[in-house]
Structure formats: structure tokens, C-alpha cells
N, C-alpha and C. Protein backbone atom coordinates (compact mmCIF):
# COMPACT_ATOMS: atom_id res chain seq x y z
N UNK A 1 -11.72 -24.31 4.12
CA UNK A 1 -12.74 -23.80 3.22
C UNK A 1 -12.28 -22.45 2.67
N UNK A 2 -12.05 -22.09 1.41
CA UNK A 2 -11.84 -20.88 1.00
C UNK A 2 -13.00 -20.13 -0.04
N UNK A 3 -12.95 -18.97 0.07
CA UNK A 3 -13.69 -18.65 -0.58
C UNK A 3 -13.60 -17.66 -2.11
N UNK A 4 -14.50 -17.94 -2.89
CA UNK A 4 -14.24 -17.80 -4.27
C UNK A 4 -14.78 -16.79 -5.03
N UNK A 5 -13.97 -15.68 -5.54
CA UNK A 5 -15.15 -14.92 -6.86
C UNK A 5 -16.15 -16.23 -7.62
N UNK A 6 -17.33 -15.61 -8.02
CA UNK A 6 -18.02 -16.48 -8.37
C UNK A 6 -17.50 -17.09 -9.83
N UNK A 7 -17.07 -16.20 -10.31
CA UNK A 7 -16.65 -16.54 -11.89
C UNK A 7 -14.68 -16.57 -12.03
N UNK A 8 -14.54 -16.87 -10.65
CA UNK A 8 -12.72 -16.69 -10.74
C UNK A 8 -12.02 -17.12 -11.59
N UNK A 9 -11.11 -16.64 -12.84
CA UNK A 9 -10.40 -17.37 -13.41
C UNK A 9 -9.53 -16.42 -13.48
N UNK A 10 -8.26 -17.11 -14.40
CA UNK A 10 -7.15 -16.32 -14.28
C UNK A 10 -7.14 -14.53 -15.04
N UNK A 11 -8.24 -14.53 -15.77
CA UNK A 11 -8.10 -13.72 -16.52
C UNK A 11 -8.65 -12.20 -15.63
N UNK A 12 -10.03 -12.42 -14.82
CA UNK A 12 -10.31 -11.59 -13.80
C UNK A 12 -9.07 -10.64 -13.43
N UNK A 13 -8.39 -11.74 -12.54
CA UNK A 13 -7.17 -10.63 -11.38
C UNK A 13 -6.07 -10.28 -12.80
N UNK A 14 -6.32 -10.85 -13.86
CA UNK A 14 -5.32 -10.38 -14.81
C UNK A 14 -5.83 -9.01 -15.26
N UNK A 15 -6.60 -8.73 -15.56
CA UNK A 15 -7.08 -7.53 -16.19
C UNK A 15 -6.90 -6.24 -15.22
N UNK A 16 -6.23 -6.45 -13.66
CA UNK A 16 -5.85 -5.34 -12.78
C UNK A 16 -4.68 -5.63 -12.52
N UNK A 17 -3.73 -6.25 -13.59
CA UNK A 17 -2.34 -6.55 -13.24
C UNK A 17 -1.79 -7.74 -12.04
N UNK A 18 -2.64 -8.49 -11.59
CA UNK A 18 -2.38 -9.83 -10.49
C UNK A 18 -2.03 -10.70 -11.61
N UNK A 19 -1.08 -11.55 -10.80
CA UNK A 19 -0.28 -12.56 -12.05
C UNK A 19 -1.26 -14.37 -11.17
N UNK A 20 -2.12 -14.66 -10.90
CA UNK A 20 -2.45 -15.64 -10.59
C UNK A 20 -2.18 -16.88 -11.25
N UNK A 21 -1.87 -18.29 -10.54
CA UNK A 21 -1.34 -19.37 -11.32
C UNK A 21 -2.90 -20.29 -11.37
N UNK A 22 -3.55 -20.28 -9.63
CA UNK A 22 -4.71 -20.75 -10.24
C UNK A 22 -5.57 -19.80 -9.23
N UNK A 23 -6.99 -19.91 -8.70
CA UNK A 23 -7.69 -19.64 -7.27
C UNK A 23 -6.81 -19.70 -5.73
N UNK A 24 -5.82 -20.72 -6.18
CA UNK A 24 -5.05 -21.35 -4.25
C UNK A 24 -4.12 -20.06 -4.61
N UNK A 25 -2.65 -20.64 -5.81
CA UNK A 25 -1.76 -19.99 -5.90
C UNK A 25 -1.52 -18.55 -6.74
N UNK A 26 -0.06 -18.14 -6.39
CA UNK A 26 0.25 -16.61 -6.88
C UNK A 26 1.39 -17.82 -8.25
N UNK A 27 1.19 -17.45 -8.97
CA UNK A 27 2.35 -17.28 -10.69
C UNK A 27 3.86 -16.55 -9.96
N UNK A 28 3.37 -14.86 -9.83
CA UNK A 28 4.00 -14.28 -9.03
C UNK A 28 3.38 -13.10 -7.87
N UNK A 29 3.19 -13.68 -6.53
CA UNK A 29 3.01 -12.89 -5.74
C UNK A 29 2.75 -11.49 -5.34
N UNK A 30 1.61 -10.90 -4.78
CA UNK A 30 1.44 -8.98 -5.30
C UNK A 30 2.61 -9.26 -3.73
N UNK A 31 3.32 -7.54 -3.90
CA UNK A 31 3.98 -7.24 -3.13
C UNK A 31 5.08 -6.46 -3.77
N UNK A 32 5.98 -6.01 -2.79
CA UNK A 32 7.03 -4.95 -3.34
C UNK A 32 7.94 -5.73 -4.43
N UNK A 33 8.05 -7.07 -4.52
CA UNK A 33 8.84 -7.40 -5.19
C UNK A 33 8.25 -8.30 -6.18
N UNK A 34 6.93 -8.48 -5.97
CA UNK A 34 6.15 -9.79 -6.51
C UNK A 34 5.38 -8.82 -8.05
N UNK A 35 3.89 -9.21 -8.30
CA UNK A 35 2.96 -8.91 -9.18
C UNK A 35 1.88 -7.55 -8.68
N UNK A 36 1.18 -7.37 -9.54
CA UNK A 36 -0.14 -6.71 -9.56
C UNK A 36 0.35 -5.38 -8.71
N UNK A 37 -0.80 -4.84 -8.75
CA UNK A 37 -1.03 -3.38 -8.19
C UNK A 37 -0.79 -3.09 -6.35
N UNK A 38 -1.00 -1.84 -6.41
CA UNK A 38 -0.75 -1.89 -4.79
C UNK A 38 -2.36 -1.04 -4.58
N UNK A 39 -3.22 -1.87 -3.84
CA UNK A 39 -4.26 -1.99 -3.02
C UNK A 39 -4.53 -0.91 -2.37
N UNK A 40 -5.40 0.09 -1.80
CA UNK A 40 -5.51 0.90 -0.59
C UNK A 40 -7.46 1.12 -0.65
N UNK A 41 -7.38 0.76 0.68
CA UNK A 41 -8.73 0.77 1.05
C UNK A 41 -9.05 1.42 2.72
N UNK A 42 -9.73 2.51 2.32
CA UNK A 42 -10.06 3.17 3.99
C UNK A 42 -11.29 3.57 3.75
N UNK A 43 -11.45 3.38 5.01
CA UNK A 43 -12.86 3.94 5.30
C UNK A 43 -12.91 5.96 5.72
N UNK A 44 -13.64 6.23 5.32
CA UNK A 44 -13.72 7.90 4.91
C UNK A 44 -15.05 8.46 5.59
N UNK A 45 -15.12 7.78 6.59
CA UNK A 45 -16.58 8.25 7.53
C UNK A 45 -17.96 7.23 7.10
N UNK A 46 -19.33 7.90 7.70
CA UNK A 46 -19.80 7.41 7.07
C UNK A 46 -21.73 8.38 6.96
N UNK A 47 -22.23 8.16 6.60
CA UNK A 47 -23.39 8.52 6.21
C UNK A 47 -24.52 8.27 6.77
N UNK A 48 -26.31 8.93 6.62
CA UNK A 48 -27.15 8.09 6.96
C UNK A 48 -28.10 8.04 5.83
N UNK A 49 -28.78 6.77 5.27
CA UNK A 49 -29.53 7.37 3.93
C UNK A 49 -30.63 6.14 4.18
N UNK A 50 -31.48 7.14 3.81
CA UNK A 50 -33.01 6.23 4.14
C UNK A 50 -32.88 5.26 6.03
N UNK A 51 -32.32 5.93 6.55
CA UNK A 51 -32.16 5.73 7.92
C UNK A 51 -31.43 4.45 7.92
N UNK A 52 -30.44 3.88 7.37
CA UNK A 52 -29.18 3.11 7.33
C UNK A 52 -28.25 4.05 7.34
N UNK A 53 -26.73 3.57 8.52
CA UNK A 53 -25.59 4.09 7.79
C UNK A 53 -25.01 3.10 7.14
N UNK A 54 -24.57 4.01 6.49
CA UNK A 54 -23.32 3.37 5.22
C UNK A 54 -22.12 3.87 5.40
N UNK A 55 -20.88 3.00 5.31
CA UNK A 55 -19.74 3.26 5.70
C UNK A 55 -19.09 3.70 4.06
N UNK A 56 -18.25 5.26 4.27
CA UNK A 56 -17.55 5.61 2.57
C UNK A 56 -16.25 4.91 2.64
N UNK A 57 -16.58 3.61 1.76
CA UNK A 57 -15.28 2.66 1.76
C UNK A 57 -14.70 3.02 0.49
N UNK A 58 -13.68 3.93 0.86
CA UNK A 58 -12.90 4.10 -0.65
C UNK A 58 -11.27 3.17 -0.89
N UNK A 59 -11.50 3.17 -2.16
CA UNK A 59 -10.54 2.04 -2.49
C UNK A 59 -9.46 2.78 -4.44
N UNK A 60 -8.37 2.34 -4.09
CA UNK A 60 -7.78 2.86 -5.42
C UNK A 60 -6.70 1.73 -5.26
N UNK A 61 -6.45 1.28 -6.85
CA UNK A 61 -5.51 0.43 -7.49
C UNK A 61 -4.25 1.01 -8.24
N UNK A 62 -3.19 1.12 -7.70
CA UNK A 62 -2.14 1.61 -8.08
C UNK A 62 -1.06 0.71 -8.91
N UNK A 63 -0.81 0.96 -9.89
CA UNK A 63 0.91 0.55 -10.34
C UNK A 63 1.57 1.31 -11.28
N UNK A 64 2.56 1.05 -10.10
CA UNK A 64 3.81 1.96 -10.44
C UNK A 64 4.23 2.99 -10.18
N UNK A 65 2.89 3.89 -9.32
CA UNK A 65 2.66 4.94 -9.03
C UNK A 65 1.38 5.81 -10.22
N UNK A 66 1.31 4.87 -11.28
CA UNK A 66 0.04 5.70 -11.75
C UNK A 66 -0.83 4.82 -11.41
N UNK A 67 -1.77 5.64 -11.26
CA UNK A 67 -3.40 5.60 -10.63
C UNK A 67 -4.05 4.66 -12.13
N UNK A 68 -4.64 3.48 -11.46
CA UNK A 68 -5.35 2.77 -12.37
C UNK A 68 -7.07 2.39 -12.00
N UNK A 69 -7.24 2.61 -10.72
CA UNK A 69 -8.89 2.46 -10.55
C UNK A 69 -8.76 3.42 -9.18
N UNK A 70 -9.58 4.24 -9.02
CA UNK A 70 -10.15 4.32 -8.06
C UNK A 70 -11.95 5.14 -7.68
N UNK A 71 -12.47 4.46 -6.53
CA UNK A 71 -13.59 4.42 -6.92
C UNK A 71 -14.31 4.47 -5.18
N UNK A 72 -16.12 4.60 -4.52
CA UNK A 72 -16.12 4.41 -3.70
C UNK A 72 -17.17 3.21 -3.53
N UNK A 73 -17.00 2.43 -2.42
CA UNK A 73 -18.28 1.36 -2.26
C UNK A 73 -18.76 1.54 -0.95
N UNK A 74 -20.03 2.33 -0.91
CA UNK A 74 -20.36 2.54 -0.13
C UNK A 74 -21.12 1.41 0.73
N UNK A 75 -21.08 1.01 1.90
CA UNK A 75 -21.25 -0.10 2.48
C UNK A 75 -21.86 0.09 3.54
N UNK A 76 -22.91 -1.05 3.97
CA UNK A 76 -23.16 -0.98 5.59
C UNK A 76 -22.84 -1.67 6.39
N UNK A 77 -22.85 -1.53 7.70
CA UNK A 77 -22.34 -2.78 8.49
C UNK A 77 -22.41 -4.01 8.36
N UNK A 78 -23.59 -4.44 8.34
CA UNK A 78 -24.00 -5.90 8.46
C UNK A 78 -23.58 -5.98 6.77
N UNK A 79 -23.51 -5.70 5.55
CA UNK A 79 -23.10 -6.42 4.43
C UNK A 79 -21.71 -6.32 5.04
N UNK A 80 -20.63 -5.75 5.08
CA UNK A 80 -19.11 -5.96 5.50
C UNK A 80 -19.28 -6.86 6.20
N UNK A 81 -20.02 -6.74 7.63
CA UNK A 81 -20.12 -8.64 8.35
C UNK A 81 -20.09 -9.69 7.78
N UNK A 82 -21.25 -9.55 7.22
CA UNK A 82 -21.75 -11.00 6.60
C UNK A 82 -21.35 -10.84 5.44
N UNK A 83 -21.11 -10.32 4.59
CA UNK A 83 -20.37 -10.41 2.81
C UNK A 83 -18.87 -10.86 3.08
N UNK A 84 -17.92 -9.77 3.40
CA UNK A 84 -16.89 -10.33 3.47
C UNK A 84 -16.06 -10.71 4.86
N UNK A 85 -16.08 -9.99 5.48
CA UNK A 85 -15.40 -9.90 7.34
C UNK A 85 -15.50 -11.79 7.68
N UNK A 86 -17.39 -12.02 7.48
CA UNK A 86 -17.74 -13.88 8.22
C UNK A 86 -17.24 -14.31 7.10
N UNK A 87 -16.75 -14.37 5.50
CA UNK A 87 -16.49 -15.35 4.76
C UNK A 87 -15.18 -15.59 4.66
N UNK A 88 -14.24 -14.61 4.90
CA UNK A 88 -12.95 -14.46 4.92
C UNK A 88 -12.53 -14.80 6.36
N UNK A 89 -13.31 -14.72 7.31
CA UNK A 89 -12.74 -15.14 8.68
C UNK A 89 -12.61 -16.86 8.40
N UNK A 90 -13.06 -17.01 7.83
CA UNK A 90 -13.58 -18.57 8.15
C UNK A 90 -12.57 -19.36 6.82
N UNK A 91 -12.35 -18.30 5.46
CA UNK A 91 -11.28 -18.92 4.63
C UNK A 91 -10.03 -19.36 5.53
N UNK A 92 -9.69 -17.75 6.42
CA UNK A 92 -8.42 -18.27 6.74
C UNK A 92 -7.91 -18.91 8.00
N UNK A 93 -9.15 -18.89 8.26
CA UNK A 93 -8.86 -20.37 9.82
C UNK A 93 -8.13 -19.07 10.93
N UNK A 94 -8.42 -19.59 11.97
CA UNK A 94 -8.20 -19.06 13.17
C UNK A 94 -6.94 -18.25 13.30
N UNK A 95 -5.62 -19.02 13.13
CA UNK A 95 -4.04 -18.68 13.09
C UNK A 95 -4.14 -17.62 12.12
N UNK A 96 -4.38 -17.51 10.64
CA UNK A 96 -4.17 -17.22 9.79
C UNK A 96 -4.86 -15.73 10.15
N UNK A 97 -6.18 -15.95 10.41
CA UNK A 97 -7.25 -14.97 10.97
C UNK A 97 -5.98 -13.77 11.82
N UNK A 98 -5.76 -14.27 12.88
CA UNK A 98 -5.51 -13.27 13.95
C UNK A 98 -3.94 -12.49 13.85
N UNK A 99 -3.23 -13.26 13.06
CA UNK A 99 -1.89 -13.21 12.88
C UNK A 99 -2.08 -11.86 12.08
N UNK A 100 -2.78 -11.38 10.92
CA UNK A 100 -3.14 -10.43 10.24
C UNK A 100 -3.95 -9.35 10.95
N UNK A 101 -4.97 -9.85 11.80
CA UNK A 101 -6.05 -8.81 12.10
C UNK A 101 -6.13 -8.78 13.56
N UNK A 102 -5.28 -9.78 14.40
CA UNK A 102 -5.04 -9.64 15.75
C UNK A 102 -4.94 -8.10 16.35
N UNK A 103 -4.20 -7.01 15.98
CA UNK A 103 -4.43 -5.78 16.60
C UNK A 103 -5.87 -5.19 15.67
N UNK A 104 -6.59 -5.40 15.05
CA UNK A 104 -7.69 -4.54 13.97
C UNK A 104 -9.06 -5.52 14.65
N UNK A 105 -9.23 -5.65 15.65
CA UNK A 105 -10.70 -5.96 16.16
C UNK A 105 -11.71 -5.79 14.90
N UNK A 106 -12.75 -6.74 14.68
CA UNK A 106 -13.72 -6.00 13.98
C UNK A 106 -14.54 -5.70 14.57
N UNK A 107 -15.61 -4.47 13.74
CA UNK A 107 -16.36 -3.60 14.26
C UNK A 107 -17.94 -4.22 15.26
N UNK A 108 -17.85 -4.15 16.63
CA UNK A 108 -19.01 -4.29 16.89
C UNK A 108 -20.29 -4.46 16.14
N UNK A 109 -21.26 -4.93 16.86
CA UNK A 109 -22.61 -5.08 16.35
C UNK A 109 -22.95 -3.79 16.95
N UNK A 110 -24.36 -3.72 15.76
CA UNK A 110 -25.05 -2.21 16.22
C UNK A 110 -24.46 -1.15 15.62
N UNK A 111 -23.60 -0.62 15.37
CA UNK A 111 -23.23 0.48 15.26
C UNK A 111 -22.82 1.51 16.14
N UNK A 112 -22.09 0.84 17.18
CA UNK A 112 -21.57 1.78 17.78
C UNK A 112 -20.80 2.57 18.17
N UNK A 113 -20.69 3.61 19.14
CA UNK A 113 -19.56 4.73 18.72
C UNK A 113 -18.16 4.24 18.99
N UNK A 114 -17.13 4.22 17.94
CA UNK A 114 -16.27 3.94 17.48
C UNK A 114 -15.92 3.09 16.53
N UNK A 115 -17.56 2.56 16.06
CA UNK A 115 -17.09 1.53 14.35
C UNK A 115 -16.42 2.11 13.27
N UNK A 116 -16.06 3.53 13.10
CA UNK A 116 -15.67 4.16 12.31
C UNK A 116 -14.34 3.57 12.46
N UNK A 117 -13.90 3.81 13.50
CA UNK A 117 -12.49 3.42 13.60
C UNK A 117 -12.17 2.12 13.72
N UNK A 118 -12.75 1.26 14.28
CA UNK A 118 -12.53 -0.10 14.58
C UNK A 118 -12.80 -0.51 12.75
N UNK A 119 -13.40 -0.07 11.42
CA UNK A 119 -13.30 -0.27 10.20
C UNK A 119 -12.44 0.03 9.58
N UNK A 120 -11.48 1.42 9.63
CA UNK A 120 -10.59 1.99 9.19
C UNK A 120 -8.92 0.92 10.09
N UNK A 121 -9.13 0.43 11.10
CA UNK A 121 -7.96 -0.34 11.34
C UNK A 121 -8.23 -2.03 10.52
N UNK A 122 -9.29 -2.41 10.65
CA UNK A 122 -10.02 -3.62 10.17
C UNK A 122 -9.29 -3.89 8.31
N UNK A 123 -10.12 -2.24 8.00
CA UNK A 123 -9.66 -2.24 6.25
C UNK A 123 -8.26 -2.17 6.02
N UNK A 124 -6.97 -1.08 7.17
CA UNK A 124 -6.52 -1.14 7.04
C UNK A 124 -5.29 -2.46 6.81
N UNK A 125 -5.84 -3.16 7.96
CA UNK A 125 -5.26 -4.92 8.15
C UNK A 125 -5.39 -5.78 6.82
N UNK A 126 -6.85 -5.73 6.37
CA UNK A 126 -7.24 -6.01 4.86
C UNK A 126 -5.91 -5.52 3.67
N UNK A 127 -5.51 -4.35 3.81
CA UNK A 127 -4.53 -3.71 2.69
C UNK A 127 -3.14 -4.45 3.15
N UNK A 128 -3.12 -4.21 3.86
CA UNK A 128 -1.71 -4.74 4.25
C UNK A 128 -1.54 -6.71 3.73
N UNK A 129 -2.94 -6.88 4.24
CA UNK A 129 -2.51 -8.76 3.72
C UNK A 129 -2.66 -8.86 2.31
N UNK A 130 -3.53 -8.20 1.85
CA UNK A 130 -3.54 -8.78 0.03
C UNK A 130 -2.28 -7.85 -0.45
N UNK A 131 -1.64 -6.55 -0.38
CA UNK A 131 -0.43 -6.50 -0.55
C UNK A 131 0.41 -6.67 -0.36
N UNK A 132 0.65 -7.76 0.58
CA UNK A 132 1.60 -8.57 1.16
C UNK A 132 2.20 -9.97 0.53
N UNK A 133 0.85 -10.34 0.00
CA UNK A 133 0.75 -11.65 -0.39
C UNK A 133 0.35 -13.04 0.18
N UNK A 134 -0.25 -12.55 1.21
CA UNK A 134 -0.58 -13.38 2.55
C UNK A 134 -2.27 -13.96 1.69
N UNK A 135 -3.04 -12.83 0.83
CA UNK A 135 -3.95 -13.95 0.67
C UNK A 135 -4.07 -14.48 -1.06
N UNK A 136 -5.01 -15.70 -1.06
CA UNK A 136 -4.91 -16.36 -1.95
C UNK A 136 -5.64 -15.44 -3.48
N UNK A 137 -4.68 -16.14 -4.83
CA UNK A 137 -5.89 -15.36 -5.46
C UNK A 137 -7.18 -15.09 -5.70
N UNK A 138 -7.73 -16.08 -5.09
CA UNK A 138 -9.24 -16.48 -4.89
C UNK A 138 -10.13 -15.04 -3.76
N UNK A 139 -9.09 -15.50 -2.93
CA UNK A 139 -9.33 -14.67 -1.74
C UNK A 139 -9.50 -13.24 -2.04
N UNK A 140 -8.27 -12.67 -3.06
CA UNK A 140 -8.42 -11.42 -3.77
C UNK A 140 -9.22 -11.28 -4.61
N UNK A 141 -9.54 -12.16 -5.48
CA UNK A 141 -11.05 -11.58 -6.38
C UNK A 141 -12.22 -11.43 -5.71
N UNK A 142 -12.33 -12.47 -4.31
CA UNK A 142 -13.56 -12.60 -3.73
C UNK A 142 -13.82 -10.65 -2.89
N UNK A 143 -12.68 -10.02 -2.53
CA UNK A 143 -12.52 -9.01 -1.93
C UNK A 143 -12.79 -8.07 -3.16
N UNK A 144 -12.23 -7.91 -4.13
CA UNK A 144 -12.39 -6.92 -5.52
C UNK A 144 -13.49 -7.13 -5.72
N UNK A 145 -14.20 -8.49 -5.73
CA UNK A 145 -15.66 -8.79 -6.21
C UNK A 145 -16.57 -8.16 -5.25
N UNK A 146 -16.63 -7.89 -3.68
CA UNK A 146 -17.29 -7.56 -2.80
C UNK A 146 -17.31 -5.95 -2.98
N UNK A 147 -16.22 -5.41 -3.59
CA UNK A 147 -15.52 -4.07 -3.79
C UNK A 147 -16.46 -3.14 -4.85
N UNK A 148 -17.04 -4.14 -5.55
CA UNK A 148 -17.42 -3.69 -6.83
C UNK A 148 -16.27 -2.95 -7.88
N UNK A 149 -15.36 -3.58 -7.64
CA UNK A 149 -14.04 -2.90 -8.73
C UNK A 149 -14.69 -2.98 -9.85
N UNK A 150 -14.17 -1.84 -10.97
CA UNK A 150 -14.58 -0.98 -12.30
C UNK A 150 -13.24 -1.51 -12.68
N UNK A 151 -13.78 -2.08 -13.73
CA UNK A 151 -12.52 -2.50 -14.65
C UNK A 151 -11.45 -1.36 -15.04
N UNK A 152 -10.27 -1.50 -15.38
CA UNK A 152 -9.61 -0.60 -15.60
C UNK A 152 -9.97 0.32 -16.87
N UNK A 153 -9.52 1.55 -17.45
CA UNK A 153 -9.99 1.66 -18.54
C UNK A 153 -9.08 1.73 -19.45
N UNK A 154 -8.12 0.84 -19.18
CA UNK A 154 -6.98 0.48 -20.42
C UNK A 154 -6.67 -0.84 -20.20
N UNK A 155 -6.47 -1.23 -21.05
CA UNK A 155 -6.09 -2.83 -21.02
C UNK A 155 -5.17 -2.97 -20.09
N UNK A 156 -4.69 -4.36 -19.54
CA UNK A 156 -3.22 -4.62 -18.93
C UNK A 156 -2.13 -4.10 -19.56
N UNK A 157 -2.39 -4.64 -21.30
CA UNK A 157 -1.11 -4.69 -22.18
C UNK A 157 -1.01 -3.08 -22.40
N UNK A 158 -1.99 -2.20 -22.37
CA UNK A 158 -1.78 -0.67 -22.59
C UNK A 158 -1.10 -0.28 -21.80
N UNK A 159 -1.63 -0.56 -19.97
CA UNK A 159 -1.09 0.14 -18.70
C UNK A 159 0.37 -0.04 -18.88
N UNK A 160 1.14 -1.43 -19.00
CA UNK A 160 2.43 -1.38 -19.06
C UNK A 160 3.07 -0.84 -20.01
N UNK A 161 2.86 -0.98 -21.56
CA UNK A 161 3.30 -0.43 -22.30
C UNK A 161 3.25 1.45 -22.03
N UNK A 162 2.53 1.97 -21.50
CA UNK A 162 2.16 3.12 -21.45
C UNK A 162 3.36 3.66 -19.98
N UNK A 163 3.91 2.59 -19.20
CA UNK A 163 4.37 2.79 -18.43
C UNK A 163 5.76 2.74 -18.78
N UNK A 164 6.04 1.36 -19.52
CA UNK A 164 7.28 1.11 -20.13
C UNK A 164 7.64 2.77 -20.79
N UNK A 165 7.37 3.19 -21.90
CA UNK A 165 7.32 4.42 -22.56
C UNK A 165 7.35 5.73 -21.58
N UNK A 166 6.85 5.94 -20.72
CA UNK A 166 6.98 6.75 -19.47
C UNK A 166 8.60 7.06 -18.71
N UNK A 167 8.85 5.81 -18.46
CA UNK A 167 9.87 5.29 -17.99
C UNK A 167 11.06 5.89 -19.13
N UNK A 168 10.96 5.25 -20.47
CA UNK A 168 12.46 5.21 -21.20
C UNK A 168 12.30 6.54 -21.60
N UNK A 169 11.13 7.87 -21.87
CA UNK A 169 11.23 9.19 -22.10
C UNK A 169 12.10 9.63 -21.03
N UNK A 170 13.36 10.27 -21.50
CA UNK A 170 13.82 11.25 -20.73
C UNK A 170 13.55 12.71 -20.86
N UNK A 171 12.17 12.97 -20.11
CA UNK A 171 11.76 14.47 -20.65
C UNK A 171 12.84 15.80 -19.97
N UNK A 172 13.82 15.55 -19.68
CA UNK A 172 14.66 16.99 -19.48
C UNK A 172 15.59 16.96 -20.95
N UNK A 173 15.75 15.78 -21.61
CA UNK A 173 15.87 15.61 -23.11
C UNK A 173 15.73 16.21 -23.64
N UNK A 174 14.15 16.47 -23.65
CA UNK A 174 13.12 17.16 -24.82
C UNK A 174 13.72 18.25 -24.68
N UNK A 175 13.64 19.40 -25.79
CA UNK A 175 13.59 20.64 -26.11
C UNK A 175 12.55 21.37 -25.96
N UNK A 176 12.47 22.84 -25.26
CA UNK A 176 11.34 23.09 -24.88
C UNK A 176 10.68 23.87 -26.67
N UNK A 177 9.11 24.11 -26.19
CA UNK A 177 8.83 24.34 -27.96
C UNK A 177 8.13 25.68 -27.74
N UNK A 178 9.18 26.58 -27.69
CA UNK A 178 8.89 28.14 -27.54
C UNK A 178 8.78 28.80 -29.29
């Protein structure tokens, strides 16, 4: 059973640089050598508001080294449980499950002292598999979708071009303009 952005198509994970072929497969794979951006998601403490805590799940989308989203989703326990942690446990079946998150326990019920950390190894396990390439594209929109990712604010075709051009300036070239 895997699970799905509600509206997944190719164009979604395209618009943050993921090269998806369909929901199962990668076109070309995120990773050091593959597609799309590089991922980072930690948890940054957390809060109490209207007598819930909320965990500061911050998250930023990188390529190339320039900064293309970043943003925070502030979260509480039980939605991380039950939103993504129970739907994604269960996409990737038991093996798949532990092989990734085997040292990153997830966080107790209740809230207790040390969920901070048992989230920050949890999220960290999370970064490591979708920039790895370990999960499906489906799997990655369903996580961006839980994320509340903000579209970029340049197109795909801008970010690269803007990068391409970055790249072929040789600014020790330039002349300084005294």
C-alpha cells in the first residue's frame, strides 16, 4: 500500500526540481548524483499554544547550494503520528520501515521528556531517505504535502537558468567599477 499526494502528478515534484517518471518511479533519482533538491528537515524545539505543544519543524529546499524554499511547519505530536509517521510506516512495509529508521525510534505517546529528540533523529532519518532516493515519488509529495511546502518563487526553468548563468560568470573577470 503506498501512499499518495492527493493531486500527485508529475508536474507537483517538478516545480521543486524532482524529475519523477510516475507516483512508483524516479525519471532520475534525488541524490548526489541523481535529480531535485537536497531536503533538510529538523526539528528546532518546541512550543505551548492554547495548551498544545507544537513541535518547530523547520524545513529548507536546496539546489546547488542556493536556497530555494525554506519555511516552518509547526506541528503536534499526534498530527506527525497519525498524518505522516502511521501512513508512511505502513507504505514502506516492515524491512523497508526499519532499515531507514531502525536507529531513529519514533517519538513516544504523550509527550514525553525526550520527544524532542527522539523527533529530531526520526526527521533526521526522514532527510536522509528522500535524499537518498530510497523513497517513492509519491512518497515525496505525500511528505512535501504534509510539509505544507510554498511553492518556489521562481519557476524551475528560472532556478536553473539563473544557476546555469551563475556558474559560467567568472566574477574575478569583471573589472571593478571605481
Amino acid at each position: 500500500m503506498a501512499v499518495y499526494y492527493e493531486d500527485m502528478d508529475k508536474s507537483y515534484l517538478e516545480r521543486y526540481l524532482y524529475a519523477p517518471m510516475d507516483d512508483e518511479r524516479w525519471q532520475l533519482p534525488p541524490g548526489p548524483k541523481g535529480s531535485g533538491p537536497r531536503l533538510t528537515i529538523w526539528v528546532n524545539g518546541h512550543r505551548e499554544i492554547d495548551r498544545h505543544t507544537f513541535y518547530s519543524v523547520q524545513c529548507s529546499l536546496v539546489l546547488c547550494g542556493s536556497l530555494l524554499v525554506e519555511w516552518e511547519a509547526p506541528r503536534r505530536l499526534l498530527q506527525i503520528r497519525e498524518c505522516l509517521h502511521a501512513p508512511l510506516k505502513v507504505s514502506f512495509g516492515t524491512g523497508k520501515y526499519y532499515r531507514h529508521f531502525g536507529n531513529a525510534p519514533f517519538a513516544r505517546r504523550g509527550g514525553v521528556w525526550g520527544t524532542t529528540g527522539r523527533l529530531k533523529a526520526w526527521f533526521a532519518a526522514l532527510t536522509r531517505a528522500i535524499n537518498s532516493g530510497a523513497l517513492t515519488p509519491g512518497e515525496v509529495a505525500f511528505v512535501l504535502q504534509f510539509l505544507d511546502t510554498p511553492a518556489p518563487e521562481q519557476s524551475p526553468d528560472q532556478v536553473v537558468r539563473s544557476l546555469w548563468l551563475r556558474k559560467s560568470i567568472k566574477f574575478d573577470e569583471i573589472p571593478d567599477a571605481d
